[in-house]
Protein backbone atom coordinates (compact mmCIF):
# COMPACT_ATOMS: atom_id res chain seq x y z
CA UNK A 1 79.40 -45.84 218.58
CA UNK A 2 83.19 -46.75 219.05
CA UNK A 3 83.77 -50.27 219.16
CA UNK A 4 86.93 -49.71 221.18
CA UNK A 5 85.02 -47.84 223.99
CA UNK A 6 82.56 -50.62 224.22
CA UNK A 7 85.32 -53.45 224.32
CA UNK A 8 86.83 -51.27 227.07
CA UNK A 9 83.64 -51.00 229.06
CA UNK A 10 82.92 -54.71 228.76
CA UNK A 11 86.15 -55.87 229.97
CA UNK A 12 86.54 -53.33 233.06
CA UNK A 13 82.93 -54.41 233.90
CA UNK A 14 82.48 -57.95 232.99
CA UNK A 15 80.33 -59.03 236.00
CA UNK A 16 77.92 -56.53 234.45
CA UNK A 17 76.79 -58.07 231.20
CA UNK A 18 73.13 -59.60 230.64
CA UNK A 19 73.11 -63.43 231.34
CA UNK A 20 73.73 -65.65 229.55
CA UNK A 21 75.73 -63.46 227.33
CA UNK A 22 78.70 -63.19 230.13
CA UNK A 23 79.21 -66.76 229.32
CA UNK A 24 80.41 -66.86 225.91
CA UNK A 25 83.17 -63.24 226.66
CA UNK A 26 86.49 -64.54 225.53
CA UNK A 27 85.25 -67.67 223.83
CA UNK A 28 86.49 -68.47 220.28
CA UNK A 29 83.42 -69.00 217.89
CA UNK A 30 83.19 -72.79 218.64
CA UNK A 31 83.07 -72.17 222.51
CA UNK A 32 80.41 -69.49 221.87
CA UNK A 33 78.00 -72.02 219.80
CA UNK A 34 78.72 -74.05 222.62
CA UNK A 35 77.75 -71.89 225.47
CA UNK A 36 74.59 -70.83 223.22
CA UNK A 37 73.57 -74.18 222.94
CA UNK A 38 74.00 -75.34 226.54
CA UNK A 39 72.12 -72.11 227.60
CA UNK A 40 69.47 -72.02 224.95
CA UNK A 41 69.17 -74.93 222.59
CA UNK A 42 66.11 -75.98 221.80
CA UNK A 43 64.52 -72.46 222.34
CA UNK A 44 63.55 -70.10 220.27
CA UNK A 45 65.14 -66.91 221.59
CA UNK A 46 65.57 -63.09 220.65
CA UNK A 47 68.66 -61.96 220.79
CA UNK A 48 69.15 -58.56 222.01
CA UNK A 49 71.36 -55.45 220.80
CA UNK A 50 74.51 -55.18 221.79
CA UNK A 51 73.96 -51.93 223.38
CA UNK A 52 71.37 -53.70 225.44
CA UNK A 53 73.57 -56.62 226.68
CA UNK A 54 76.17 -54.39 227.46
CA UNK A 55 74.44 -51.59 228.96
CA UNK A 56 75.74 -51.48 232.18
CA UNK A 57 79.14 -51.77 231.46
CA UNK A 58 78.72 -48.75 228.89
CA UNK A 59 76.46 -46.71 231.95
CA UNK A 60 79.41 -47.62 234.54
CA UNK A 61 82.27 -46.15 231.79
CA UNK A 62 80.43 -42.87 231.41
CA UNK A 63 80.00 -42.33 234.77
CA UNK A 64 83.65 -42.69 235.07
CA UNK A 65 84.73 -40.58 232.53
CA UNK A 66 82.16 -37.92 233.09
CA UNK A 67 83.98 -34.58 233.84
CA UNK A 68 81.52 -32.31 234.80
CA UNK A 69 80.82 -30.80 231.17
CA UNK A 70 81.71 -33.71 228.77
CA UNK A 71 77.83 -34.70 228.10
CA UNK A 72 78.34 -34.27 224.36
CA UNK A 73 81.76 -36.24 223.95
CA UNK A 74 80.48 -39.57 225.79
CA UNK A 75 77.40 -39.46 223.94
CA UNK A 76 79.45 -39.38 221.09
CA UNK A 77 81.42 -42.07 221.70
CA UNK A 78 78.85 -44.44 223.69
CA UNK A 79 76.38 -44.07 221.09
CA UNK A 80 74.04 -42.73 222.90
CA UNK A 81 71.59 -39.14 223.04
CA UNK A 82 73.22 -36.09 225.56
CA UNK A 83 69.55 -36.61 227.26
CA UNK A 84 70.20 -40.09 228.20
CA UNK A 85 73.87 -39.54 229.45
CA UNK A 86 72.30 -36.74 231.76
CA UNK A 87 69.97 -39.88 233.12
CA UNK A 88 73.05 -41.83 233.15
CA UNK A 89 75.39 -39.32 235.48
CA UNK A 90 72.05 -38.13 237.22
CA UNK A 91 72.43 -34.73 235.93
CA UNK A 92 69.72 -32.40 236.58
């Protein structure tokens, strides 16, 4: 998965991310404890993947890019199967 394609994603499509995650985006560690704490503390939690909390955003970007035969490259680069970018674009 390229890192650079997900930061991309995540910061054309920041309303997007999975609460309370969208909280701590551009916080410095400290802020991010913070925001964790506030929004969780005294819970035990599961934190998901980050594929999972940033799914949309990811979803959105492909769509974008998709060019009509590129299935192979975005799964590539998304980290994800051809299949599910053909779910993804709605490709029959």
């Amino acid at each position: 998965m390229d890192k650079s394609a997900i930061r991309k994603a995540v910061f054309d499509n920041p309303s997007e991310i999975m609460k309370p995650y969208d909280t701590m985006l551009g916080s410095d560690g400290f802020d991010a404890i913070c925001a964790m704490a506030e929004q969780l503390g005294g819970l035990t939690i599961y934190i998901p993947s980050q594929r999972t909390i940033f799914a949309r955003c990811l979803e959105i970007a492909a769509r974008q890019e998709f060019t009509g035969n590129n299935f192979v490259a975005l799964a590539k680069k998304y980290g994800y199967t051809e299949r599910h970018i053909r779910r993804i674009i709605g490709y029959k």
